[in-house]
Protein backbone atom coordinates (compact mmCIF):
# COMPACT_ATOMS: atom_id res chain seq x y z
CA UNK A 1 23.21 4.21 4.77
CA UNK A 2 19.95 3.67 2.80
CA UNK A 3 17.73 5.27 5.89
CA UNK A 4 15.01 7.57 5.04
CA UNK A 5 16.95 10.91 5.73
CA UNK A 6 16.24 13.03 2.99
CA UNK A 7 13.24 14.81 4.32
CA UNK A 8 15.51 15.67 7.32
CA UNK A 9 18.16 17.36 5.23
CA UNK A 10 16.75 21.18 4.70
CA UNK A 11 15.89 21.61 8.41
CA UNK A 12 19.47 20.22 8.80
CA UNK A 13 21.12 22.42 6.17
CA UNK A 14 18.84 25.88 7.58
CA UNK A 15 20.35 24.86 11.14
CA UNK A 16 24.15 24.79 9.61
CA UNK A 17 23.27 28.06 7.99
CA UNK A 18 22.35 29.53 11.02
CA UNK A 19 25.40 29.05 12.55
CA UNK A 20 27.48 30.22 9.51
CA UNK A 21 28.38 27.51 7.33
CA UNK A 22 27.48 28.17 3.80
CA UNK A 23 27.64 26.91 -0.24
CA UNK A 24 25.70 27.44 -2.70
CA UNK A 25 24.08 23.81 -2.25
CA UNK A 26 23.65 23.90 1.41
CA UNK A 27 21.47 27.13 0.59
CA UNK A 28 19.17 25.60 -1.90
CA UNK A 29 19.04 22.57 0.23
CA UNK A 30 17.60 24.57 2.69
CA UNK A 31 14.94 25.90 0.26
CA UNK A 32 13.64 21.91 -0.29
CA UNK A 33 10.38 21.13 1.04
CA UNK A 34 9.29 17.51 2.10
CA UNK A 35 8.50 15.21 -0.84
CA UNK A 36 11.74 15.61 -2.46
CA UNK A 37 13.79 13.57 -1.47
CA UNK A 38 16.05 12.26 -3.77
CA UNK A 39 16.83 16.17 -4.43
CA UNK A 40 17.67 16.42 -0.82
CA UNK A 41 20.11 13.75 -0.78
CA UNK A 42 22.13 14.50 -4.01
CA UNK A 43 22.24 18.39 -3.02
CA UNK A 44 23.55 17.08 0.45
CA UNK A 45 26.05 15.21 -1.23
CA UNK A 46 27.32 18.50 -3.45
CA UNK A 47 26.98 20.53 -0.22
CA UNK A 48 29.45 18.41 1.33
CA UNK A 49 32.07 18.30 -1.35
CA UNK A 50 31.44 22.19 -1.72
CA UNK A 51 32.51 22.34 2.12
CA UNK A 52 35.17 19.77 1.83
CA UNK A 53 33.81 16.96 3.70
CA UNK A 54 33.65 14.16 2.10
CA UNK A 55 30.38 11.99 2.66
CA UNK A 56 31.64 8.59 4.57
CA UNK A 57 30.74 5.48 2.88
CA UNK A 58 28.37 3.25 4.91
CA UNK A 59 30.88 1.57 6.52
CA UNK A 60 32.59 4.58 8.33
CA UNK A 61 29.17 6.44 8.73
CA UNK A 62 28.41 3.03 11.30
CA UNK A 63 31.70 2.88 12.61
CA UNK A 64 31.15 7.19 13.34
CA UNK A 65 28.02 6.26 14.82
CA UNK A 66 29.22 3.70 17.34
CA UNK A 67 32.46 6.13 18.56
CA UNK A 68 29.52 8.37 19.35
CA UNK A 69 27.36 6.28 20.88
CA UNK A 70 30.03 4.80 22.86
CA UNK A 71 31.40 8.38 23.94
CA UNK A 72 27.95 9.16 25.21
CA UNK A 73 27.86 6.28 27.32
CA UNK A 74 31.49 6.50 28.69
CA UNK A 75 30.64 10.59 29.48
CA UNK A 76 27.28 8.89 30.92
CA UNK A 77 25.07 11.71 28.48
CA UNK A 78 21.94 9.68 27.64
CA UNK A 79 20.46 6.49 28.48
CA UNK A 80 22.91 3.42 28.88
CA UNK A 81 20.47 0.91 27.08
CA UNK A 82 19.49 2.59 24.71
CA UNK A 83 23.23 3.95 23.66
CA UNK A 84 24.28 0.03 23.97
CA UNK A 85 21.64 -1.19 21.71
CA UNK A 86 22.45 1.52 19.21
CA UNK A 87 25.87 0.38 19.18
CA UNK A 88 24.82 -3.25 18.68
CA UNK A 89 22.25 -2.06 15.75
CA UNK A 90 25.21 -0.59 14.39
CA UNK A 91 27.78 -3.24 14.57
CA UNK A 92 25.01 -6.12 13.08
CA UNK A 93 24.31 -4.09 9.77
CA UNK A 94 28.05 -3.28 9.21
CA UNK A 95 28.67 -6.27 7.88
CA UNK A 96 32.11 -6.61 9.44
CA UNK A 97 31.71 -10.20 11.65
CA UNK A 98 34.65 -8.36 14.60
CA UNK A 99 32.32 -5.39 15.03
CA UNK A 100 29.04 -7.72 15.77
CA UNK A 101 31.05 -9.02 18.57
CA UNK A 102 31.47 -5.81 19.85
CA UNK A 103 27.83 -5.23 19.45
CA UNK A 104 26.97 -8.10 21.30
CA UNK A 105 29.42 -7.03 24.47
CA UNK A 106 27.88 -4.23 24.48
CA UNK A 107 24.54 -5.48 24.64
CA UNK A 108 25.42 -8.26 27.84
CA UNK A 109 26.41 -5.59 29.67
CA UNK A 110 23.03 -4.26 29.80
């Protein structure tokens, strides 16, 4: 979604290792070191189709995001303002004008 994630990715890919899920990519991601990366991103990418799991496009990554958000606050796991205005970050960069209304629900209820 065009966020700076990349120097996340082989702490994230040494966790999933850890608890047995494995490619060839998800391995050498794991052997990245901060500064790369565009590296990070594309292996991620390959990682992911190695695994089967297709990479959402922006769109669904947002709309993933929000279920999750929204989850946390129904199951009342984490803090209620915070989860709403994460849902109404969400909804205002999907670019879909029926999920900013949602957003903004979310955020009067606050």
């Amino acid at each position: 979604m065009d966020e700076p994630v990349g120097d996340e990715l082989p702490m994230a890919a040494a966790h999933a290792l850890t608890r047995g899920v494995d490619s060839p990519s998800l391995r050498e991601l794991a052997g990245l070191s901060n500064g790369q990366s565009r590296e990070a991103v594309d292996l991620f990418r390959q990682a992911m189709d190695e695994l089967g799991c297709p990479v959402p496009d922006k769109s669904d990554a947002r709309l993933h995001l929000m279920r999750e958000a929204a989850a946390n606050l129904v199951a009342g796991e984490g803090d209620p303002e915070d989860l709403a205005h994460q849902i109404y970050w969400q909804a205002c960069y999907s670019g879909l004008p029926e999920l900013r209304e949602v957003g903004d629900r979310f955020l009067e209820g606050v």
